[in-house]
PDB file of N, CA and C in Angstrom:
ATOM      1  N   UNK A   1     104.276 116.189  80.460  1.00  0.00           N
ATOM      2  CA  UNK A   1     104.669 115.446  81.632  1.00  0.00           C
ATOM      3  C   UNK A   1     105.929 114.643  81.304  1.00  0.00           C
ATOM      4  N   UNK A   2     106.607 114.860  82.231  1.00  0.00           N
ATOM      5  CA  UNK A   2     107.983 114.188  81.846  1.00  0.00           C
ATOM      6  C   UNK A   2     108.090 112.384  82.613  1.00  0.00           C
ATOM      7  N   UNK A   3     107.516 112.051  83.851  1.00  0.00           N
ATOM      8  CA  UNK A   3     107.457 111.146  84.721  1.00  0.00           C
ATOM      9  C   UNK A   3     106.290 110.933  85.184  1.00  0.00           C
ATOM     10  N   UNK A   4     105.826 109.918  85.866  1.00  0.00           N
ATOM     11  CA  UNK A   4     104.763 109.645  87.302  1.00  0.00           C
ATOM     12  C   UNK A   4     105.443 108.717  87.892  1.00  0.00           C
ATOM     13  N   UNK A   5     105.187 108.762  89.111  1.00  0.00           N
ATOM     14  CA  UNK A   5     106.162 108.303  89.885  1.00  0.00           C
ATOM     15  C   UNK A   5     104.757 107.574  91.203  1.00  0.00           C
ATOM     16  N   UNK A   6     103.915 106.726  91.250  1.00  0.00           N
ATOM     17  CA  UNK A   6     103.233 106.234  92.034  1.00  0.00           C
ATOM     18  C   UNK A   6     103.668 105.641  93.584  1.00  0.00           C
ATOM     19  N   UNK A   7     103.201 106.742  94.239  1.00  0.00           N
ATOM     20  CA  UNK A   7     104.499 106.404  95.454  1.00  0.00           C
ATOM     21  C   UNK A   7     103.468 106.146  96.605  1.00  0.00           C
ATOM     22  N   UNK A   8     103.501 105.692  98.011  1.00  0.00           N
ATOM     23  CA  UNK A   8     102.681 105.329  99.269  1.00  0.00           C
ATOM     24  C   UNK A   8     101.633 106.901  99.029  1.00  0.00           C
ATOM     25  N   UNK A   9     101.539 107.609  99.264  1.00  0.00           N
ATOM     26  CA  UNK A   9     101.488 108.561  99.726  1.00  0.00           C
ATOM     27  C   UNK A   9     100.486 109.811  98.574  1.00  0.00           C
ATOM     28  N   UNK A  10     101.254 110.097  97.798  1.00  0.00           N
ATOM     29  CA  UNK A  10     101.005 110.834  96.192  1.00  0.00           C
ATOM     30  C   UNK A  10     101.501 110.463  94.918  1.00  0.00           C
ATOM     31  N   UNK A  11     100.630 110.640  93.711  1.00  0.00           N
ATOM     32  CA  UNK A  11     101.263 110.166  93.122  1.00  0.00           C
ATOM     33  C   UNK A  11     101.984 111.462  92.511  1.00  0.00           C
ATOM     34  N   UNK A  12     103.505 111.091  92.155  1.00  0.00           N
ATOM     35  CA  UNK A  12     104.023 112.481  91.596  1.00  0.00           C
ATOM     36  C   UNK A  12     103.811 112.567  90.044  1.00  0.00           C
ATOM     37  N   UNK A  13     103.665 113.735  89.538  1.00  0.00           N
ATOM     38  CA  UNK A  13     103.439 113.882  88.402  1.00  0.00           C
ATOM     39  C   UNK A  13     104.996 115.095  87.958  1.00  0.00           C
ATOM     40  N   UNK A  14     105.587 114.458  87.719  1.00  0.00           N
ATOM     41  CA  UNK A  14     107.193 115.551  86.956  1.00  0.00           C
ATOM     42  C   UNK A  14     106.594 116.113  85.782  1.00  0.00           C
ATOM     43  N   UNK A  15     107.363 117.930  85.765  1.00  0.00           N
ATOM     44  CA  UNK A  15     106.452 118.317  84.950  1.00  0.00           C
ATOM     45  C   UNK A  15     107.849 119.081  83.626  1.00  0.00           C
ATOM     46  N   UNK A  16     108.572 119.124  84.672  1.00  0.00           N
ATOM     47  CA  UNK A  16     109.665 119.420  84.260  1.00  0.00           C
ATOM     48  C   UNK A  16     111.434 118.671  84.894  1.00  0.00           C
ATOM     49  N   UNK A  17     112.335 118.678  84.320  1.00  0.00           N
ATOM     50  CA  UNK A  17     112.959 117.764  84.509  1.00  0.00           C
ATOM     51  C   UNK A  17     114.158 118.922  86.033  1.00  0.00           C
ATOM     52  N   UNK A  18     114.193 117.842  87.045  1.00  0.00           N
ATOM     53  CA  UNK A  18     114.200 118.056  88.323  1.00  0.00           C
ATOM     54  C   UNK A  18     115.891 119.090  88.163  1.00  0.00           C
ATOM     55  N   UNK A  19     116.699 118.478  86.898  1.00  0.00           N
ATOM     56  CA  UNK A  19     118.180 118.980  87.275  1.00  0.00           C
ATOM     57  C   UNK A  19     118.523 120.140  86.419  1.00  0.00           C
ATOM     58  N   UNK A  20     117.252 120.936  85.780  1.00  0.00           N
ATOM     59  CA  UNK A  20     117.388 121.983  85.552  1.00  0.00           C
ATOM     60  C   UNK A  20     117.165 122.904  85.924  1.00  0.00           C
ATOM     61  N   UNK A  21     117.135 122.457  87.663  1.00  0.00           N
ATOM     62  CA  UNK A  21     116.736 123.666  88.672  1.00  0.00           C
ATOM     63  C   UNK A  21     117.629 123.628  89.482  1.00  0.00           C
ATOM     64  N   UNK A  22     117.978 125.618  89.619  1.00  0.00           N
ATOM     65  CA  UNK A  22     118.962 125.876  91.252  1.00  0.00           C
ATOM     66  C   UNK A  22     118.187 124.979  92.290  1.00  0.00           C
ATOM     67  N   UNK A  23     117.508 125.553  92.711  1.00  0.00           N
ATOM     68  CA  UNK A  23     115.864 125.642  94.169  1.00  0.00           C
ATOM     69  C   UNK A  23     115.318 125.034  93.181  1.00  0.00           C
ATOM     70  N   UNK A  24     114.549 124.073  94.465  1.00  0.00           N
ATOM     71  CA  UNK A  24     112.967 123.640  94.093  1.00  0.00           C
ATOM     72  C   UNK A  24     112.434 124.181  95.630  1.00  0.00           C
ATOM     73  N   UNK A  25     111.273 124.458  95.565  1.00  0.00           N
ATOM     74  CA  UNK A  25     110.388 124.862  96.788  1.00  0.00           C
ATOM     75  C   UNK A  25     108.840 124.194  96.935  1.00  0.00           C
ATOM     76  N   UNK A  26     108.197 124.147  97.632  1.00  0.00           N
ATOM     77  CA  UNK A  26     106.920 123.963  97.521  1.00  0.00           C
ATOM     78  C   UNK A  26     106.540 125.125  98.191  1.00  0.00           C
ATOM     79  N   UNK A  27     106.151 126.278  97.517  1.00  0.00           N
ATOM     80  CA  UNK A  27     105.219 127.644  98.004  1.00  0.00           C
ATOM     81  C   UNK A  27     104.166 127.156  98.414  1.00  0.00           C
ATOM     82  N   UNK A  28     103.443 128.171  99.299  1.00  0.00           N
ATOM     83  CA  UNK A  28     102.294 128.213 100.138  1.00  0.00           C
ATOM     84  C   UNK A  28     101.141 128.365  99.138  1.00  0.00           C
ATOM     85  N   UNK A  29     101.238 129.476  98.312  1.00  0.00           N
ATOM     86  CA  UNK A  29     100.281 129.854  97.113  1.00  0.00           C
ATOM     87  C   UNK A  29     100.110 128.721  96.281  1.00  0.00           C
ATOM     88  N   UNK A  30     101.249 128.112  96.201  1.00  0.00           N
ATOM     89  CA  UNK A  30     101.455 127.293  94.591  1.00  0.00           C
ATOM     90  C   UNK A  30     100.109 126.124  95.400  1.00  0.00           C
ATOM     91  N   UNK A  31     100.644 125.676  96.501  1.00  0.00           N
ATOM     92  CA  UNK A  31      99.836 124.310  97.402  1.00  0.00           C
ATOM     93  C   UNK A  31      98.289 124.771  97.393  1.00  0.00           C
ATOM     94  N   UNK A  32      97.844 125.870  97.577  1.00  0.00           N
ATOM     95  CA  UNK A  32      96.787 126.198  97.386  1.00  0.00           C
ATOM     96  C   UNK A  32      95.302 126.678  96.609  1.00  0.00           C
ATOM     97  N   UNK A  33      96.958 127.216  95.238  1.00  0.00           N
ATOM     98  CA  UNK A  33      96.216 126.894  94.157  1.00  0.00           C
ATOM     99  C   UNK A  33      95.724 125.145  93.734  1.00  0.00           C
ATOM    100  N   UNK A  34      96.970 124.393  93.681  1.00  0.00           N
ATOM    101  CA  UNK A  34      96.353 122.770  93.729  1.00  0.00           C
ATOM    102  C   UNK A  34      95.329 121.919  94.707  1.00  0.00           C
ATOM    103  N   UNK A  35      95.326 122.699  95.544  1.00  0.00           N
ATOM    104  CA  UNK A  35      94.087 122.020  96.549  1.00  0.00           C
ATOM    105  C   UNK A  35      92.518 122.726  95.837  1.00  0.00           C
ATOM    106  N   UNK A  36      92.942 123.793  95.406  1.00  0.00           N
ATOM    107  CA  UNK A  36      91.636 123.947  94.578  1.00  0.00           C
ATOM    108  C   UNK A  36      91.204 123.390  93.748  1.00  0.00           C
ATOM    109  N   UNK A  37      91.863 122.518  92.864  1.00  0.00           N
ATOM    110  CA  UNK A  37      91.740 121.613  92.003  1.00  0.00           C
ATOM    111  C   UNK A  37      91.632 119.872  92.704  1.00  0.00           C
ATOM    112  N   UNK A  38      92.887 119.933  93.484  1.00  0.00           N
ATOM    113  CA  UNK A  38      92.701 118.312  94.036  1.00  0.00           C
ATOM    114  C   UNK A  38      93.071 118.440  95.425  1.00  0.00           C
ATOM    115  N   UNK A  39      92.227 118.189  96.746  1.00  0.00           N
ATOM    116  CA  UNK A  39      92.317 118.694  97.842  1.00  0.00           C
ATOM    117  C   UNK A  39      93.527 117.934  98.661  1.00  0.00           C
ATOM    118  N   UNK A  40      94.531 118.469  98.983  1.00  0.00           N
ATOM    119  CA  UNK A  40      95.665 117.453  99.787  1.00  0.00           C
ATOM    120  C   UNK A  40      97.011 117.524  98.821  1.00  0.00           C
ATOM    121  N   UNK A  41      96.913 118.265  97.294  1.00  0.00           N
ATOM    122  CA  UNK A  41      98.009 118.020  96.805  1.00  0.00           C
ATOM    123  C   UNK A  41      98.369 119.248  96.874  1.00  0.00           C
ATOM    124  N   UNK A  42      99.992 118.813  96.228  1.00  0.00           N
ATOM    125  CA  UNK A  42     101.249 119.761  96.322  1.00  0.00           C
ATOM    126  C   UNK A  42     101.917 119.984  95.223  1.00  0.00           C
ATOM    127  N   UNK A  43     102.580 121.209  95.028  1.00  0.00           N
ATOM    128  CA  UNK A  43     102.895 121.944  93.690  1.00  0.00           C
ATOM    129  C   UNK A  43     104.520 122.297  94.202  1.00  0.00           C
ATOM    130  N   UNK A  44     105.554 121.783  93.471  1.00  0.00           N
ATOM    131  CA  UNK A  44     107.450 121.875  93.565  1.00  0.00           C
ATOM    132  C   UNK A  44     107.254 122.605  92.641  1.00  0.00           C
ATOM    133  N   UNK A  45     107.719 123.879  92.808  1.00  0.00           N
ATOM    134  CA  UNK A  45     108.623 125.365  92.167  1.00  0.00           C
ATOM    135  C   UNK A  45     109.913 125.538  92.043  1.00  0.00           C
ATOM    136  N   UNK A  46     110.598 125.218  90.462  1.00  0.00           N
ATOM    137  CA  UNK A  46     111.851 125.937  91.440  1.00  0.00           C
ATOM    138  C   UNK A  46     112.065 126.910  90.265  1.00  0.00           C
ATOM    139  N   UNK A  47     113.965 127.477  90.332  1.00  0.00           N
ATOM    140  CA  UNK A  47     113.929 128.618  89.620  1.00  0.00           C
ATOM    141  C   UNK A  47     115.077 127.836  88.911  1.00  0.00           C
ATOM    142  N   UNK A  48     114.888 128.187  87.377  1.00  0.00           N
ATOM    143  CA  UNK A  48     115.794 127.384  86.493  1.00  0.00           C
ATOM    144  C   UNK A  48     117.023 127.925  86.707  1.00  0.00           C
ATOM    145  N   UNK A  49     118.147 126.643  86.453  1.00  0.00           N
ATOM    146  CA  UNK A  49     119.513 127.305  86.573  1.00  0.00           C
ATOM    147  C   UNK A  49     119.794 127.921  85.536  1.00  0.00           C
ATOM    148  N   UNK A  50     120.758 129.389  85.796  1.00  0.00           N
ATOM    149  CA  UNK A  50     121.510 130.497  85.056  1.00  0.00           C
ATOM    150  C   UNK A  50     120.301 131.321  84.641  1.00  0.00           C
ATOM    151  N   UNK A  51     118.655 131.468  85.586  1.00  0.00           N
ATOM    152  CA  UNK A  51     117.231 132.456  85.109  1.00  0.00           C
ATOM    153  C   UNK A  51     117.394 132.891  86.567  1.00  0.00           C
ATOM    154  N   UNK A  52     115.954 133.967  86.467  1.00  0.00           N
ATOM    155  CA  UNK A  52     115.666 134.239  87.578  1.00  0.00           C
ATOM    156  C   UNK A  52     114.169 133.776  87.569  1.00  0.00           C
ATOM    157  N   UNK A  53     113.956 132.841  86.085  1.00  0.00           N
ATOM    158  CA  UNK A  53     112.228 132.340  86.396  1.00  0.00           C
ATOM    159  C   UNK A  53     112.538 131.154  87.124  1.00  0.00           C
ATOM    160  N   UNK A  54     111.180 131.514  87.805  1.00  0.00           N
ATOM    161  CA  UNK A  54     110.490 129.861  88.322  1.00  0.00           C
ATOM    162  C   UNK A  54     109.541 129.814  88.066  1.00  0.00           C
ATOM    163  N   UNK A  55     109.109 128.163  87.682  1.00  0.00           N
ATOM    164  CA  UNK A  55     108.307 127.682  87.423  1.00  0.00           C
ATOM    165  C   UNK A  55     107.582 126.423  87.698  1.00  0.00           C
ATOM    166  N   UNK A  56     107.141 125.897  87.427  1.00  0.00           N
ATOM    167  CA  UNK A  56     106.385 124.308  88.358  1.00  0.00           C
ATOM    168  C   UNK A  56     107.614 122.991  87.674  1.00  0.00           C
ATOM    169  N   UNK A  57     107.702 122.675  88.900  1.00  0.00           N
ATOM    170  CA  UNK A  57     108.597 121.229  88.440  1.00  0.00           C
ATOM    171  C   UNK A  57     107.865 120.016  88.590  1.00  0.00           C
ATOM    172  N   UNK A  58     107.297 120.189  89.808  1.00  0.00           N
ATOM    173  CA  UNK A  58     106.427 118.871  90.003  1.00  0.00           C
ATOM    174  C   UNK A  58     105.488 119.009  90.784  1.00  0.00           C
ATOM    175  N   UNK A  59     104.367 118.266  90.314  1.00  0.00           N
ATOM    176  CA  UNK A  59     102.695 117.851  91.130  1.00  0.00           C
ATOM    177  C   UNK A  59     102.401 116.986  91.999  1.00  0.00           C
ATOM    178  N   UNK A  60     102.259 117.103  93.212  1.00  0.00           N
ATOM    179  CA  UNK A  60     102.249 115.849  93.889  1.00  0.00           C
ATOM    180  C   UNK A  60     100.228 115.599  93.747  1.00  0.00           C
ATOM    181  N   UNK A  61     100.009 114.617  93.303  1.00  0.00           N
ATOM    182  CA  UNK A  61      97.897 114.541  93.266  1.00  0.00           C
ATOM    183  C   UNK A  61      97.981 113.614  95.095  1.00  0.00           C
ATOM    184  N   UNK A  62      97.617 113.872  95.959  1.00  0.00           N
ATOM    185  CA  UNK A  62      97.555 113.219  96.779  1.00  0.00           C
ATOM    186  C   UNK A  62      96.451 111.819  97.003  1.00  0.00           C
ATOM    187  N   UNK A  63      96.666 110.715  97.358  1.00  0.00           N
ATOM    188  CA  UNK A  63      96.007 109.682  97.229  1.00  0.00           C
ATOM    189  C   UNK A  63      94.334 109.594  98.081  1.00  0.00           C
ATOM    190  N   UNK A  64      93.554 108.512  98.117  1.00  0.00           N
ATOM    191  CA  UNK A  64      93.483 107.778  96.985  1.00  0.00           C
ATOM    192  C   UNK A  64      93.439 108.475  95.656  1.00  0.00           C
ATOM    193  N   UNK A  65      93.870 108.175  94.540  1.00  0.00           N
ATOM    194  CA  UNK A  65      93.815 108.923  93.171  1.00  0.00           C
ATOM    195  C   UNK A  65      94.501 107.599  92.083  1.00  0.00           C
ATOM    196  N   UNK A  66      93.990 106.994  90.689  1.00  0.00           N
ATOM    197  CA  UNK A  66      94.360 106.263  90.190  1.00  0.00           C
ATOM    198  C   UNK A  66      95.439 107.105  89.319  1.00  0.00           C
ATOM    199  N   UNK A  67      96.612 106.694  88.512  1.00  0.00           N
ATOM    200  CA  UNK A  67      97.731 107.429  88.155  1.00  0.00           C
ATOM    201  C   UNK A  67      96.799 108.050  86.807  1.00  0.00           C
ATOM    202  N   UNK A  68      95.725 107.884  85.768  1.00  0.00           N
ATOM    203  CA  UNK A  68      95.360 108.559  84.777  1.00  0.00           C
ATOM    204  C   UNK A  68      95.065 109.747  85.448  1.00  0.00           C
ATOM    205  N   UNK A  69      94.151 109.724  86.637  1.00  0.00           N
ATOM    206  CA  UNK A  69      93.042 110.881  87.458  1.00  0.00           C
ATOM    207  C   UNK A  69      94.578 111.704  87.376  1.00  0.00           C
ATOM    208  N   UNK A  70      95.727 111.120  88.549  1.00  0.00           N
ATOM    209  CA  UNK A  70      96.775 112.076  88.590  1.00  0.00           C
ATOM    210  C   UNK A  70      96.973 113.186  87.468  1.00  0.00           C
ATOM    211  N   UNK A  71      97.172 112.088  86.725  1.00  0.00           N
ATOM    212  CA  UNK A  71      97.939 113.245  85.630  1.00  0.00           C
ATOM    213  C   UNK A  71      97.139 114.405  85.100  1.00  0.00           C
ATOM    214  N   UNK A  72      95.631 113.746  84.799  1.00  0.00           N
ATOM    215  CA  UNK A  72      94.784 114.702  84.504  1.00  0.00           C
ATOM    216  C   UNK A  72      94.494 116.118  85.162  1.00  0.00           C
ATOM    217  N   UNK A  73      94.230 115.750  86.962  1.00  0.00           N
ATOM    218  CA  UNK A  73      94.348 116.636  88.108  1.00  0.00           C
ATOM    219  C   UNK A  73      96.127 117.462  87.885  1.00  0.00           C
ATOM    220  N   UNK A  74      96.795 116.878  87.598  1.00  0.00           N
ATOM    221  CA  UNK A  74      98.491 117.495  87.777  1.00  0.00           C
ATOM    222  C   UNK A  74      97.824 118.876  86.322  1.00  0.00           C
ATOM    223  N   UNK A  75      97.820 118.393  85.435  1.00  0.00           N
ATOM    224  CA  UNK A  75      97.484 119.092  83.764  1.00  0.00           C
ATOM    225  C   UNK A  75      96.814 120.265  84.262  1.00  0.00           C
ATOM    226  N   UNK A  76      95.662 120.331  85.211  1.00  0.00           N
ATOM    227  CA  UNK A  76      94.696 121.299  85.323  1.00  0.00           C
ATOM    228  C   UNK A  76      95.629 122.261  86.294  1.00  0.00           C
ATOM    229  N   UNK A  77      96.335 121.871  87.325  1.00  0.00           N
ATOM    230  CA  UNK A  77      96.741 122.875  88.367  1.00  0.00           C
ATOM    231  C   UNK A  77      97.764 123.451  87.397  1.00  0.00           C
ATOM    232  N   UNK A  78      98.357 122.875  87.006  1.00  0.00           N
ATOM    233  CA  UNK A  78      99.936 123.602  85.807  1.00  0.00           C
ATOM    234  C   UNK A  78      99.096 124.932  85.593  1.00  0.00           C
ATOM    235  N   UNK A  79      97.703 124.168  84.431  1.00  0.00           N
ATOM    236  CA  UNK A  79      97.220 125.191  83.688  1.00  0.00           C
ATOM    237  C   UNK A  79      96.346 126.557  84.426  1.00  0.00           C
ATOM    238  N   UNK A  80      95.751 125.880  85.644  1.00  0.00           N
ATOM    239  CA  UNK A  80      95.674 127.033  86.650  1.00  0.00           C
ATOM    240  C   UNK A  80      97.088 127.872  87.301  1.00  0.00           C
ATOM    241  N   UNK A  81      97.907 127.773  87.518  1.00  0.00           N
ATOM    242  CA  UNK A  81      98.710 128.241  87.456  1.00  0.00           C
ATOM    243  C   UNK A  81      99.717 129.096  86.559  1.00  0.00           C
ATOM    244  N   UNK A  82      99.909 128.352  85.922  1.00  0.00           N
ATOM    245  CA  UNK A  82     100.696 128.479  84.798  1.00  0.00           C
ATOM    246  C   UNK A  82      99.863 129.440  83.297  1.00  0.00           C
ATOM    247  N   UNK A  83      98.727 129.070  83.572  1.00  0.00           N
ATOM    248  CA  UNK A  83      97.744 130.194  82.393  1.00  0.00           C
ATOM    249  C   UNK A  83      97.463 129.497  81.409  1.00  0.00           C
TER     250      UNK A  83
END
């Protein structure tokens, strides 16, 4: 984890650093894999600059959620995702 960022709303969990991406996106799949894990949150994709991978940039854990739970919930969707 690179950041948390405790904001009104979600807390963000940065997973990777934001300016080494062309695109960031939030996919439909990616959001759905994380609601399986934490219901209401959101998963930022983008595709690294000068690749054609993408990969997870950032976790949003949607609230109420204390920032440890976040990160913990952020760790599991990566790893559901990510393998």
């Amino acid at each position: 984890m690179r950041a948390v960022e405790d904001g009104e709303e979600y807390v963000h969990v940065r997973i990777r650093d934001p300016d080494a991406f062309d695109t960031i996106r939030t996919p439909d799949w990616a959001s759905m894999a994380a609601d399986s894990v934490h219901e209401g949150s959101e998963v930022r994709t983008g595709k690294l600059k000068g690749s054609d991978e993408w990969c997870i940039e950032s976790v949003l854990i949607v609230k109420p959620v204390d920032v440890d739970t976040a990160v913990e919930q952020a760790s599991r969707i990566v790893q559901k995702i990510e393998g």
